[in-house]
PDB file of N, CA and C in Angstrom:
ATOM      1  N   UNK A   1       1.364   8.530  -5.969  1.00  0.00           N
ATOM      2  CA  UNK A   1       2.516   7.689  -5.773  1.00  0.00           C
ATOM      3  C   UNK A   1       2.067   6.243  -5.599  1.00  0.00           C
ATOM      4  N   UNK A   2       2.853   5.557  -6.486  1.00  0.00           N
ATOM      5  CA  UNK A   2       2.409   4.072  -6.009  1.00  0.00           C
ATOM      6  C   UNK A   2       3.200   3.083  -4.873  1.00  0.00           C
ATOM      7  N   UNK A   3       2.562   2.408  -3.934  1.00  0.00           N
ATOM      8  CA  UNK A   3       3.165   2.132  -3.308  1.00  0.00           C
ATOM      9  C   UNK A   3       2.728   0.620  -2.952  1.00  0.00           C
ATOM     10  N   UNK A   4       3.168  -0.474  -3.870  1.00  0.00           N
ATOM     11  CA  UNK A   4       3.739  -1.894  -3.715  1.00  0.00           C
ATOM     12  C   UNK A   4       3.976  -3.111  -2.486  1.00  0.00           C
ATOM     13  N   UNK A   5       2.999  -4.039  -1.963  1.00  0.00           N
ATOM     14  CA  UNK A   5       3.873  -5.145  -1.191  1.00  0.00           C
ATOM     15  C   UNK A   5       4.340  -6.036  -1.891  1.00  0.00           C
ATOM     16  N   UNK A   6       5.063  -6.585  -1.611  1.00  0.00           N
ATOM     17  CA  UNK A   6       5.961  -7.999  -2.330  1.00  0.00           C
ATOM     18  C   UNK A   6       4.797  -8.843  -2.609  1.00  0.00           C
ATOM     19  N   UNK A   7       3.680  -9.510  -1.801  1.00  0.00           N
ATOM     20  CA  UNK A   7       2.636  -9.970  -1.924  1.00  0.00           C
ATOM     21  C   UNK A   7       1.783  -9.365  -3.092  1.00  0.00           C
ATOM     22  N   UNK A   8       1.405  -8.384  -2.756  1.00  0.00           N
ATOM     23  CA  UNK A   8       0.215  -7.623  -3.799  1.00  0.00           C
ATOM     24  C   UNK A   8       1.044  -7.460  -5.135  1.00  0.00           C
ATOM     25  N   UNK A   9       2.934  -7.015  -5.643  1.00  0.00           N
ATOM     26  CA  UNK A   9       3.005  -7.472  -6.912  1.00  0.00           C
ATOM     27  C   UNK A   9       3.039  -8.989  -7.453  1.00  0.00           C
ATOM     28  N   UNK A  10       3.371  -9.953  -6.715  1.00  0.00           N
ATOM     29  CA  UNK A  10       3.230 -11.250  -7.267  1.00  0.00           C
ATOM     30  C   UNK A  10       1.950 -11.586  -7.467  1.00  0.00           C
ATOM     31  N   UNK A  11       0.704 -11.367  -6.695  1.00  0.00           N
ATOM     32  CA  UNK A  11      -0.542 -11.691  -6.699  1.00  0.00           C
ATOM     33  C   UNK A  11      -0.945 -10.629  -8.163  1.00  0.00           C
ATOM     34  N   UNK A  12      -1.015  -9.626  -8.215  1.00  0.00           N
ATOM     35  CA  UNK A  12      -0.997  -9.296  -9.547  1.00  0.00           C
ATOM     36  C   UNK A  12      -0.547  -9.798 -10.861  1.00  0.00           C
ATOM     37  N   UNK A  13       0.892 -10.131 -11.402  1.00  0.00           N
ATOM     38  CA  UNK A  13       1.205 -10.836 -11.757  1.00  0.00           C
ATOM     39  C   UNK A  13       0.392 -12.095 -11.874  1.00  0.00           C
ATOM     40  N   UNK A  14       0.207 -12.947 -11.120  1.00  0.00           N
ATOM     41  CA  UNK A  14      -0.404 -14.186 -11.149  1.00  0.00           C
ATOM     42  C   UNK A  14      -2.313 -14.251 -11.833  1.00  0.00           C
ATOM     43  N   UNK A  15      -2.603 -12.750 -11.500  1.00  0.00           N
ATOM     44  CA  UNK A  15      -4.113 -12.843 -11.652  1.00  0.00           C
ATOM     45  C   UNK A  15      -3.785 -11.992 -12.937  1.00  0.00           C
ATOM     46  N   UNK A  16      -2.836 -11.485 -13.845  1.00  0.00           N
ATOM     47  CA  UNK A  16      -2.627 -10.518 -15.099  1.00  0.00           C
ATOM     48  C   UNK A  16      -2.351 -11.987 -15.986  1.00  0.00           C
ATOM     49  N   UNK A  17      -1.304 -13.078 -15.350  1.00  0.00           N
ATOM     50  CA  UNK A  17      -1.197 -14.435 -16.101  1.00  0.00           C
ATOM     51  C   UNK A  17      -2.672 -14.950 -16.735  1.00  0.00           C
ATOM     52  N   UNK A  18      -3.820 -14.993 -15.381  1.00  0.00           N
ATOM     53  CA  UNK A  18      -5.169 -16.364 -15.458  1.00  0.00           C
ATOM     54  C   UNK A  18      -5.894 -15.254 -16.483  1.00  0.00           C
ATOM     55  N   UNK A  19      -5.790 -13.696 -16.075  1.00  0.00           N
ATOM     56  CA  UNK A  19      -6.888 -12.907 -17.420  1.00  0.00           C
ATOM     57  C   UNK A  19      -6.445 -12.996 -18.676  1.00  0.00           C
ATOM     58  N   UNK A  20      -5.117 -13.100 -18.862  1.00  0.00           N
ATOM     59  CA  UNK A  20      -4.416 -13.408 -20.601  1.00  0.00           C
ATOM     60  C   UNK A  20      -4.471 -14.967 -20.415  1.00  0.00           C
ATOM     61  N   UNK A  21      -5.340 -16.206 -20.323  1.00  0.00           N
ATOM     62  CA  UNK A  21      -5.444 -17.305 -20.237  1.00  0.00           C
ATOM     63  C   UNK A  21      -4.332 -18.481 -20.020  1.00  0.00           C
ATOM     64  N   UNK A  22      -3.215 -17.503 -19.872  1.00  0.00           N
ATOM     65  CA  UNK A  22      -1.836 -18.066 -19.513  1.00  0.00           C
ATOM     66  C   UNK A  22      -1.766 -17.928 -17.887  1.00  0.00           C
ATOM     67  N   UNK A  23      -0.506 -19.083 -17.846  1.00  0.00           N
ATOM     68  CA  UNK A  23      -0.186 -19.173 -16.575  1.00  0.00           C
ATOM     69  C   UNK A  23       1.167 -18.555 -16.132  1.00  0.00           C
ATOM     70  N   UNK A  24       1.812 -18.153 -15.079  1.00  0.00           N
ATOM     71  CA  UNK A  24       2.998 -17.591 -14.365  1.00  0.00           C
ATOM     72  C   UNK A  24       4.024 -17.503 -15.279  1.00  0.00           C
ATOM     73  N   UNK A  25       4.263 -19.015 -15.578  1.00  0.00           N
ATOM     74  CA  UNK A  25       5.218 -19.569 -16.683  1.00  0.00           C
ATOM     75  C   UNK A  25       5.364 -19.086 -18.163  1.00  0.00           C
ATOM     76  N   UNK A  26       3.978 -18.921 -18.392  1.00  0.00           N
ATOM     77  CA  UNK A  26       3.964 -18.569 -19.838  1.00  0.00           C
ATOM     78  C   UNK A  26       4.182 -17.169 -20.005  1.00  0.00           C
ATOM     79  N   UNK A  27       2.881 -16.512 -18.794  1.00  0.00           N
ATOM     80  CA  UNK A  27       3.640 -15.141 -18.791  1.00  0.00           C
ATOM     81  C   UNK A  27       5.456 -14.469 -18.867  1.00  0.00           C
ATOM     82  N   UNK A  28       5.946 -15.266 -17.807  1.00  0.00           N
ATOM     83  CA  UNK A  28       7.262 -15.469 -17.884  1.00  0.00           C
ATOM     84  C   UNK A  28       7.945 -15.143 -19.385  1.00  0.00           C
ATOM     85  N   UNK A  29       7.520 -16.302 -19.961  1.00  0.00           N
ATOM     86  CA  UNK A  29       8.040 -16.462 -21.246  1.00  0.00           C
ATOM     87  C   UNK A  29       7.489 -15.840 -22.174  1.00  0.00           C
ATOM     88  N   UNK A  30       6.305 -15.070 -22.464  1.00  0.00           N
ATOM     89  CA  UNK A  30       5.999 -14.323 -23.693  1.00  0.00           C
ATOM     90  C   UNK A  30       6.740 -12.790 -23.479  1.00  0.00           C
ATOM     91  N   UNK A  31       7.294 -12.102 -22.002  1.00  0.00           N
ATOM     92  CA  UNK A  31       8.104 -11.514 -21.317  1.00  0.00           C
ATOM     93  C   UNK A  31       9.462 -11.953 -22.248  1.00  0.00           C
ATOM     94  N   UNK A  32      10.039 -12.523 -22.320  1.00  0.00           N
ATOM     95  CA  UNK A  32      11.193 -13.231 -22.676  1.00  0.00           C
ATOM     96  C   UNK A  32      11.789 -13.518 -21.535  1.00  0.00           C
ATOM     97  N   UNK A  33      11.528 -14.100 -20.202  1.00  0.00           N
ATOM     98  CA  UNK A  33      11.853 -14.108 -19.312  1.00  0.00           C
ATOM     99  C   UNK A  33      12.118 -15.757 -18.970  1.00  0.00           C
ATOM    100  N   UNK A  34      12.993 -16.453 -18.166  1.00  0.00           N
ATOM    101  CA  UNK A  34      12.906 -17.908 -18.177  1.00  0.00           C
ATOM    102  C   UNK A  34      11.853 -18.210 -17.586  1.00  0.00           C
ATOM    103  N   UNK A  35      10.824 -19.133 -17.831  1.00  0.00           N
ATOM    104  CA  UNK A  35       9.642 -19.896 -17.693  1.00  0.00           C
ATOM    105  C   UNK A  35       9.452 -20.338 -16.286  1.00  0.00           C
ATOM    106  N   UNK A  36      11.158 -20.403 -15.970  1.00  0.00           N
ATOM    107  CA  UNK A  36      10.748 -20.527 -13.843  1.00  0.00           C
ATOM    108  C   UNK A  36      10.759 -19.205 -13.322  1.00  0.00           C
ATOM    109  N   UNK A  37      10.822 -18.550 -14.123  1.00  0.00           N
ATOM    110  CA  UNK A  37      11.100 -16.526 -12.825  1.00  0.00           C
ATOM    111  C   UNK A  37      10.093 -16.631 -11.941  1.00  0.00           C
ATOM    112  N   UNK A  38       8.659 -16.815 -12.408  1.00  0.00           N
ATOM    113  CA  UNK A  38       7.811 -16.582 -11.351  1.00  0.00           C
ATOM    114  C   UNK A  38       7.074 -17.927 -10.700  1.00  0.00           C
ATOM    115  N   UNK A  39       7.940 -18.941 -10.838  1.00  0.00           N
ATOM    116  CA  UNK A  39       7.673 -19.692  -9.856  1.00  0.00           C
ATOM    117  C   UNK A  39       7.667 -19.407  -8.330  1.00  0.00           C
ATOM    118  N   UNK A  40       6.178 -19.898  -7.367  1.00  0.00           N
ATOM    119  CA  UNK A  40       6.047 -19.529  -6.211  1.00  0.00           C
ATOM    120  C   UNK A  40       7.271 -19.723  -5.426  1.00  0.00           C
ATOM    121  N   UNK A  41       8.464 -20.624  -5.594  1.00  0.00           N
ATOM    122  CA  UNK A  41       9.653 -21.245  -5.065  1.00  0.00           C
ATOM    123  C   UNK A  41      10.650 -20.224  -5.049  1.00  0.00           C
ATOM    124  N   UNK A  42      10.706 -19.549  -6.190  1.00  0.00           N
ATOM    125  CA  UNK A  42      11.500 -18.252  -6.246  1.00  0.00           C
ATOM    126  C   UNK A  42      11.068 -17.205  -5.838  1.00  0.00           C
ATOM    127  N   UNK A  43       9.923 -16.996  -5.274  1.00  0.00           N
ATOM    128  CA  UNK A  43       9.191 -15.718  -4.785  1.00  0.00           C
ATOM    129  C   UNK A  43      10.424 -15.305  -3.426  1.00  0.00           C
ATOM    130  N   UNK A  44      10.894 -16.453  -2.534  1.00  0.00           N
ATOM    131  CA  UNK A  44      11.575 -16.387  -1.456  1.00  0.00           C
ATOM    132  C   UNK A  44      12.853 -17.068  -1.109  1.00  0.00           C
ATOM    133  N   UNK A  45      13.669 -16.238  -0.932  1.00  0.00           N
ATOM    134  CA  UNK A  45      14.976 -16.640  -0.901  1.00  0.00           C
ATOM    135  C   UNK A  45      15.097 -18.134   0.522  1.00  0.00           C
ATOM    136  N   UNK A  46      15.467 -18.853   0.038  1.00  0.00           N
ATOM    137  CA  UNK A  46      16.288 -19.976   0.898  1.00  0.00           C
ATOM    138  C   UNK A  46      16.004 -19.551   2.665  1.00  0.00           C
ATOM    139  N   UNK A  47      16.379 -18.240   2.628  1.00  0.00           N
ATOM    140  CA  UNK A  47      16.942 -17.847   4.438  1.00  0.00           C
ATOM    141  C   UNK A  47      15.399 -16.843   4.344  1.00  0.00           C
ATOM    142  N   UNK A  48      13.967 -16.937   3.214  1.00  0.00           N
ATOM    143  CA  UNK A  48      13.081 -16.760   3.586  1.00  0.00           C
ATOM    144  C   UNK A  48      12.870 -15.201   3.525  1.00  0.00           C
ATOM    145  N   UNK A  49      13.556 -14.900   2.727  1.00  0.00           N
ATOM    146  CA  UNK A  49      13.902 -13.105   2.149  1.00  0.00           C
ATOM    147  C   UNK A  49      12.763 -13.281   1.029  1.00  0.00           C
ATOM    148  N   UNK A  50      12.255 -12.025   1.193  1.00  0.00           N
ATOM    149  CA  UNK A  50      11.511 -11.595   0.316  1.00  0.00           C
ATOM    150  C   UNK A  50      12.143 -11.495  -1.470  1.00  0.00           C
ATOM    151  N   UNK A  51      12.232 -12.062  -2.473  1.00  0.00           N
ATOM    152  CA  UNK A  51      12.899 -11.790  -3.864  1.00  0.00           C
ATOM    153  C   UNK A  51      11.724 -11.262  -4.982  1.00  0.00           C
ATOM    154  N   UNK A  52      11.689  -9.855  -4.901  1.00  0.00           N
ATOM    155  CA  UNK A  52      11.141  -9.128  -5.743  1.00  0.00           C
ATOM    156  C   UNK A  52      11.685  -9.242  -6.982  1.00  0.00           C
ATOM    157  N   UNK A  53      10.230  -8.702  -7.901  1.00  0.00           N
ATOM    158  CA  UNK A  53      11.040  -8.661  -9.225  1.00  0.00           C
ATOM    159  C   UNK A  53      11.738  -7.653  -9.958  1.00  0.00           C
ATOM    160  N   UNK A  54      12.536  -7.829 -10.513  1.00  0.00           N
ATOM    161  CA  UNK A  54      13.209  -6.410 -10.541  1.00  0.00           C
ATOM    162  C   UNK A  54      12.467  -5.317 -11.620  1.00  0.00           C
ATOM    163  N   UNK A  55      12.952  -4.356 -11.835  1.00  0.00           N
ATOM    164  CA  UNK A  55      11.946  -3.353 -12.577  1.00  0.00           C
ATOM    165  C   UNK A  55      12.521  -3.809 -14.104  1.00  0.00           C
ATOM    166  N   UNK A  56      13.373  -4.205 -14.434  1.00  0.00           N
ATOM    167  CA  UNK A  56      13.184  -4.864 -15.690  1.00  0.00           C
ATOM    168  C   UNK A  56      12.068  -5.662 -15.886  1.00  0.00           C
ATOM    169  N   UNK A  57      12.421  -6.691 -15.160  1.00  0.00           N
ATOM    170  CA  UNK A  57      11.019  -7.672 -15.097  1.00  0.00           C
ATOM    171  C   UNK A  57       9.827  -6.980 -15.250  1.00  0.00           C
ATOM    172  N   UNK A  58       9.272  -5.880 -14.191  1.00  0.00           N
ATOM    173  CA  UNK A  58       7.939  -5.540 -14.014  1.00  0.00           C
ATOM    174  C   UNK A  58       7.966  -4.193 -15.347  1.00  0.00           C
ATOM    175  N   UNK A  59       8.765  -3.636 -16.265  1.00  0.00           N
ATOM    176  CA  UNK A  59       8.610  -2.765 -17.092  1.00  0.00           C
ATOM    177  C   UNK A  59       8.330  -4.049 -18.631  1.00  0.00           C
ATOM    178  N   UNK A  60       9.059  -5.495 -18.709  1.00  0.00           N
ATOM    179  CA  UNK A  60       8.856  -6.468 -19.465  1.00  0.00           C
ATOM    180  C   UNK A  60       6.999  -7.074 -19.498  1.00  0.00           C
ATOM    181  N   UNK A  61       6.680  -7.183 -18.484  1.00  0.00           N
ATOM    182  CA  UNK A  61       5.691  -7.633 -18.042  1.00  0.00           C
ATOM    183  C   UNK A  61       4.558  -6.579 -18.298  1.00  0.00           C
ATOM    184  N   UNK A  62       4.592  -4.921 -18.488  1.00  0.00           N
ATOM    185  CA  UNK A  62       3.798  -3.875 -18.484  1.00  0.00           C
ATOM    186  C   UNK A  62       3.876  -4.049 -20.003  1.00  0.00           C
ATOM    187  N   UNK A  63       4.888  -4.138 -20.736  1.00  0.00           N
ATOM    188  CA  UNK A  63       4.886  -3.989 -22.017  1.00  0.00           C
ATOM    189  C   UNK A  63       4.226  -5.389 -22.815  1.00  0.00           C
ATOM    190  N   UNK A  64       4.426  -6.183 -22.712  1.00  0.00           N
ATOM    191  CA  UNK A  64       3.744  -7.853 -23.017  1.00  0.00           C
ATOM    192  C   UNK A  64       2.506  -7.660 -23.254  1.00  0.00           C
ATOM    193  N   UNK A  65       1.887  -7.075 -22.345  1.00  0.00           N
ATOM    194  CA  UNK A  65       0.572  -6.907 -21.870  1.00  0.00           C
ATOM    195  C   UNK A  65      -0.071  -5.782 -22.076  1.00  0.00           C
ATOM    196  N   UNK A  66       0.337  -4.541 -22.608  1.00  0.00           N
ATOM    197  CA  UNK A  66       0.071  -3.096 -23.302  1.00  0.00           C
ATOM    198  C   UNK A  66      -0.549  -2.532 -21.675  1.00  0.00           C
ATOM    199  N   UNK A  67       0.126  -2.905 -20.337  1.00  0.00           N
ATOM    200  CA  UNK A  67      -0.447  -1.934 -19.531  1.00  0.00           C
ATOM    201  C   UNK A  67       0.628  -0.797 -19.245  1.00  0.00           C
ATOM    202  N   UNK A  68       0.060   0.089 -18.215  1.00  0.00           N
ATOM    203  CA  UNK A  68       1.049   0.791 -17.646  1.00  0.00           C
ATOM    204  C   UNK A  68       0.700   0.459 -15.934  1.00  0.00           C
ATOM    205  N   UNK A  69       1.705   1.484 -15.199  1.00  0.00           N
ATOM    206  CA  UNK A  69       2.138   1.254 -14.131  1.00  0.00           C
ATOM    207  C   UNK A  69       0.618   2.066 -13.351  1.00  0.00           C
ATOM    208  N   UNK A  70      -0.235   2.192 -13.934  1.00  0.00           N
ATOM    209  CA  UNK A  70      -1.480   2.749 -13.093  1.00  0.00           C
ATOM    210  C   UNK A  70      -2.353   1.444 -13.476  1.00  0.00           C
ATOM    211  N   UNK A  71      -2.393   0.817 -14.644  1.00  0.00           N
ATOM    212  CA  UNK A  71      -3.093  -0.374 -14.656  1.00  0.00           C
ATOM    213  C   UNK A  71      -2.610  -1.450 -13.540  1.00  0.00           C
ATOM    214  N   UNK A  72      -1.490  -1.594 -13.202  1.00  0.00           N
ATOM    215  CA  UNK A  72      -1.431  -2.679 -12.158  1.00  0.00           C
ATOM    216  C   UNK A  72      -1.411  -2.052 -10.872  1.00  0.00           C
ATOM    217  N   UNK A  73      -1.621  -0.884 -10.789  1.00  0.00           N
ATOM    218  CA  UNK A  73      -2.341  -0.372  -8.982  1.00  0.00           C
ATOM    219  C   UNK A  73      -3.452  -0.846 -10.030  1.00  0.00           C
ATOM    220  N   UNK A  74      -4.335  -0.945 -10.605  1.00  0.00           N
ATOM    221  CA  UNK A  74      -5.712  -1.097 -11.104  1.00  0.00           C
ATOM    222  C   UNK A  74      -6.131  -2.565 -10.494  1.00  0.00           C
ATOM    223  N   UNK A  75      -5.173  -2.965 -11.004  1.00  0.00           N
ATOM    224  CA  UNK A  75      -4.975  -4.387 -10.864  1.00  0.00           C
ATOM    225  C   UNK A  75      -5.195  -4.707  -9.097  1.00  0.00           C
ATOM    226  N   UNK A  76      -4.033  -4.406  -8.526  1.00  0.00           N
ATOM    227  CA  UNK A  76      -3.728  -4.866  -7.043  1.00  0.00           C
ATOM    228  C   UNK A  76      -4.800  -3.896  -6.404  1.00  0.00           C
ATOM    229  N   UNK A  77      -5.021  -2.882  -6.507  1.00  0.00           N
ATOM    230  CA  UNK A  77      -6.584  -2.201  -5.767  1.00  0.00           C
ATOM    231  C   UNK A  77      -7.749  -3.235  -5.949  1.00  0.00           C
ATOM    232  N   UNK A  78      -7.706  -3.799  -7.458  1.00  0.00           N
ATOM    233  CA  UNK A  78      -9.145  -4.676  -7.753  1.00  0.00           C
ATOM    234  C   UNK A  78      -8.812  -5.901  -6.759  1.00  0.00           C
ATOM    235  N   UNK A  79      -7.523  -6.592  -6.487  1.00  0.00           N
ATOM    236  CA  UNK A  79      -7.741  -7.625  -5.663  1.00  0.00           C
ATOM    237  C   UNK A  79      -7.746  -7.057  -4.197  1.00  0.00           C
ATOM    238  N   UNK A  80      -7.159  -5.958  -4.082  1.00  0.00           N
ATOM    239  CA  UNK A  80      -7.415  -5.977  -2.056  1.00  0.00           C
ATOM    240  C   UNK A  80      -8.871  -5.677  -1.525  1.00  0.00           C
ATOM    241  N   UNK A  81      -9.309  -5.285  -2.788  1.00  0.00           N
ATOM    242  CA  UNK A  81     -10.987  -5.016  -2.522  1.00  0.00           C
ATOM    243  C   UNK A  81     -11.634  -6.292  -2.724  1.00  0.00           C
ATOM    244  N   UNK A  82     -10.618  -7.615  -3.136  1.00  0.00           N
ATOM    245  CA  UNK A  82     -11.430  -9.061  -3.317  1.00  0.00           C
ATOM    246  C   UNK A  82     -11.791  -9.307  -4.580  1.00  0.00           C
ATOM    247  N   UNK A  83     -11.775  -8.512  -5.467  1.00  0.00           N
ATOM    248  CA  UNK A  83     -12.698  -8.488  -6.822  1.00  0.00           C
ATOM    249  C   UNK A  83     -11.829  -9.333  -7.330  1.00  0.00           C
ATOM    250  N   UNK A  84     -12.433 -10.000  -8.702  1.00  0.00           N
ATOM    251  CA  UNK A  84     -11.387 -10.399  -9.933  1.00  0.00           C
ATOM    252  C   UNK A  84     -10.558  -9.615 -10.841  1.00  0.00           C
ATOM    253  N   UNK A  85     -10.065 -10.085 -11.351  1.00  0.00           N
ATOM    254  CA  UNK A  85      -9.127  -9.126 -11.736  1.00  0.00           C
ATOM    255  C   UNK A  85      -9.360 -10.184 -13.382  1.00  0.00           C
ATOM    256  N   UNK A  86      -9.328  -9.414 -14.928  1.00  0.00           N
ATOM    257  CA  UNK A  86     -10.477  -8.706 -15.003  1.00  0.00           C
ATOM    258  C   UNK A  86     -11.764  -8.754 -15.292  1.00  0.00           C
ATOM    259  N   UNK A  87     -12.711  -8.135 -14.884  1.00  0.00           N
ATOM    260  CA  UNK A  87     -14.345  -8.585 -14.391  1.00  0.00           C
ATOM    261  C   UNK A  87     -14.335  -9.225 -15.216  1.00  0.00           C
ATOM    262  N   UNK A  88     -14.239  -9.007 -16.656  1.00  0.00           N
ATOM    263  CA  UNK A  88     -14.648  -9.946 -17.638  1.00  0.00           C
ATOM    264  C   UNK A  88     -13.609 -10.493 -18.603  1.00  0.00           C
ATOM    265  N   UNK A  89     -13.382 -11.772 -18.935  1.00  0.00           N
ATOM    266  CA  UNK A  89     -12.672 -12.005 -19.973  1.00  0.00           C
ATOM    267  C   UNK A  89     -13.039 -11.228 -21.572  1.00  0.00           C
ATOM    268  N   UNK A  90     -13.178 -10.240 -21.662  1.00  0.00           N
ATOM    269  CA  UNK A  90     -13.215  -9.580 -22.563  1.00  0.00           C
ATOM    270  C   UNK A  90     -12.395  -8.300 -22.372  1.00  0.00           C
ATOM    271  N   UNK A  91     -12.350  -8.108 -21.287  1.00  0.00           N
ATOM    272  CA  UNK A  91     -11.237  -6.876 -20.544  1.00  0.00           C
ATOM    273  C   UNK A  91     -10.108  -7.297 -20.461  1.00  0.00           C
ATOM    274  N   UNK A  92      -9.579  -8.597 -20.902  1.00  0.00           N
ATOM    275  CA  UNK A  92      -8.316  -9.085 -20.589  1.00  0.00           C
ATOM    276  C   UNK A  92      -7.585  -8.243 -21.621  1.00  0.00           C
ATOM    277  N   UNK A  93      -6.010  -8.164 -21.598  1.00  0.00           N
ATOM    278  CA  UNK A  93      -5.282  -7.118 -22.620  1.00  0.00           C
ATOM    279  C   UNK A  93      -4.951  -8.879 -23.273  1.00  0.00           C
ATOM    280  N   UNK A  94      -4.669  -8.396 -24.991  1.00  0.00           N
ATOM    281  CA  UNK A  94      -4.052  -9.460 -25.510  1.00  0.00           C
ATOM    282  C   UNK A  94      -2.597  -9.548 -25.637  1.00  0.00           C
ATOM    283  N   UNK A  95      -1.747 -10.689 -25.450  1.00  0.00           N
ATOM    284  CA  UNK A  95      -0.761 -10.826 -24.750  1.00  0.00           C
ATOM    285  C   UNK A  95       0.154 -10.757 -26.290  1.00  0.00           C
ATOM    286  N   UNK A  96       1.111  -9.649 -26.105  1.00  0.00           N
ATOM    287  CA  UNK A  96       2.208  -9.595 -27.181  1.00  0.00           C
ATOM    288  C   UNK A  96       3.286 -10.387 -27.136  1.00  0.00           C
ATOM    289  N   UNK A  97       4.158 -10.239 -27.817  1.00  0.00           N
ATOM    290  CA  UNK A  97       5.870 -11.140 -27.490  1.00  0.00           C
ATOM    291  C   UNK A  97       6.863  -9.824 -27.272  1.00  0.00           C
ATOM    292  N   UNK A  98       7.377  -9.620 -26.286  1.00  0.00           N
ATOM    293  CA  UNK A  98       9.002  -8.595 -26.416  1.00  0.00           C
ATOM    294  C   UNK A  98       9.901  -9.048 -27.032  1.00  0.00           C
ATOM    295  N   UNK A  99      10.324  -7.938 -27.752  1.00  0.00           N
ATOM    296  CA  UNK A  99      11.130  -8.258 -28.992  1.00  0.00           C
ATOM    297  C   UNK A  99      12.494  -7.341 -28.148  1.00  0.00           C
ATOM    298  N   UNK A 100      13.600  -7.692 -28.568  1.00  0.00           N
ATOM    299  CA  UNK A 100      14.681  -7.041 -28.235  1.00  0.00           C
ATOM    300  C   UNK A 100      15.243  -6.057 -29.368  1.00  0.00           C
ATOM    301  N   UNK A 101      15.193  -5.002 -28.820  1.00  0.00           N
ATOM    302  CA  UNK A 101      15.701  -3.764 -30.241  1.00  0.00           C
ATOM    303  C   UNK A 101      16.886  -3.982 -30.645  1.00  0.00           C
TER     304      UNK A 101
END
C-alpha cells in the first residue's frame, strides 16, 4: 500500500521536473496542465491548508513521464533516504506530451 505526505508528493514532483531537465512549470505544461499548478504558492491554501494534487493531476504526471505509481514511492523512498532522485541523468524517463483522446 502506498502511503503519501503532501510534502513527499510535491518534493517528488519537483525532483521528477530537475531529472527530465525541466522545471515545475514545464512539467506542468507537457502534463497539459496550466504552467502555475505547481507553483510553491499554490502548494497552500491562503488559511495555510494543505492543496494536494488531485489524482488527475498525479495519473497526468505518471503518464508524461512513462512512470507508474510504484516508480514515485521509488522516487519519494530515494529522497527520504536523502539520495537524488535519478542517480544518473541517464535514468531520467524522457518526457512525452498528453494528448487528449
Amino acid at each position: 500500500m502506498f502511503s503519501f505526505t503532501h510534502k513527499q508528493i510535491w518534493d517528488a514532483f519537483d525532483a521528477i521536473a530537475r531529472a527530465n531537465g525541466t522545471t515545475p512549470s514545464g512539467l506542468a505544461r507537457r502534463a497539459g496542465l496550466d504552467a502555475t499548478s505547481f507553483n510553491k504558492s499554490k502548494r497552500v491554501s491562503p488559511s495555510e491548508r494543505d492543496r494536494w494534487p488531485s489524482t488527475e493531476t498525479l495519473s497526468k504526471i505518471l503518464s508524461v513521464t512513462g512512470m507508474t505509481l510504484t516508480d514515485l514511492d521509488e522516487v519519494i523512498q530515494a529522497l527520504e533516504r536523502g539520495e537524488d532522485y535519478p542517480s544518473t541523468k541517464a535514468d531520467a524517463q524522457p518526457l512525452g506530451e498528453v494528448t487528449s483522446a
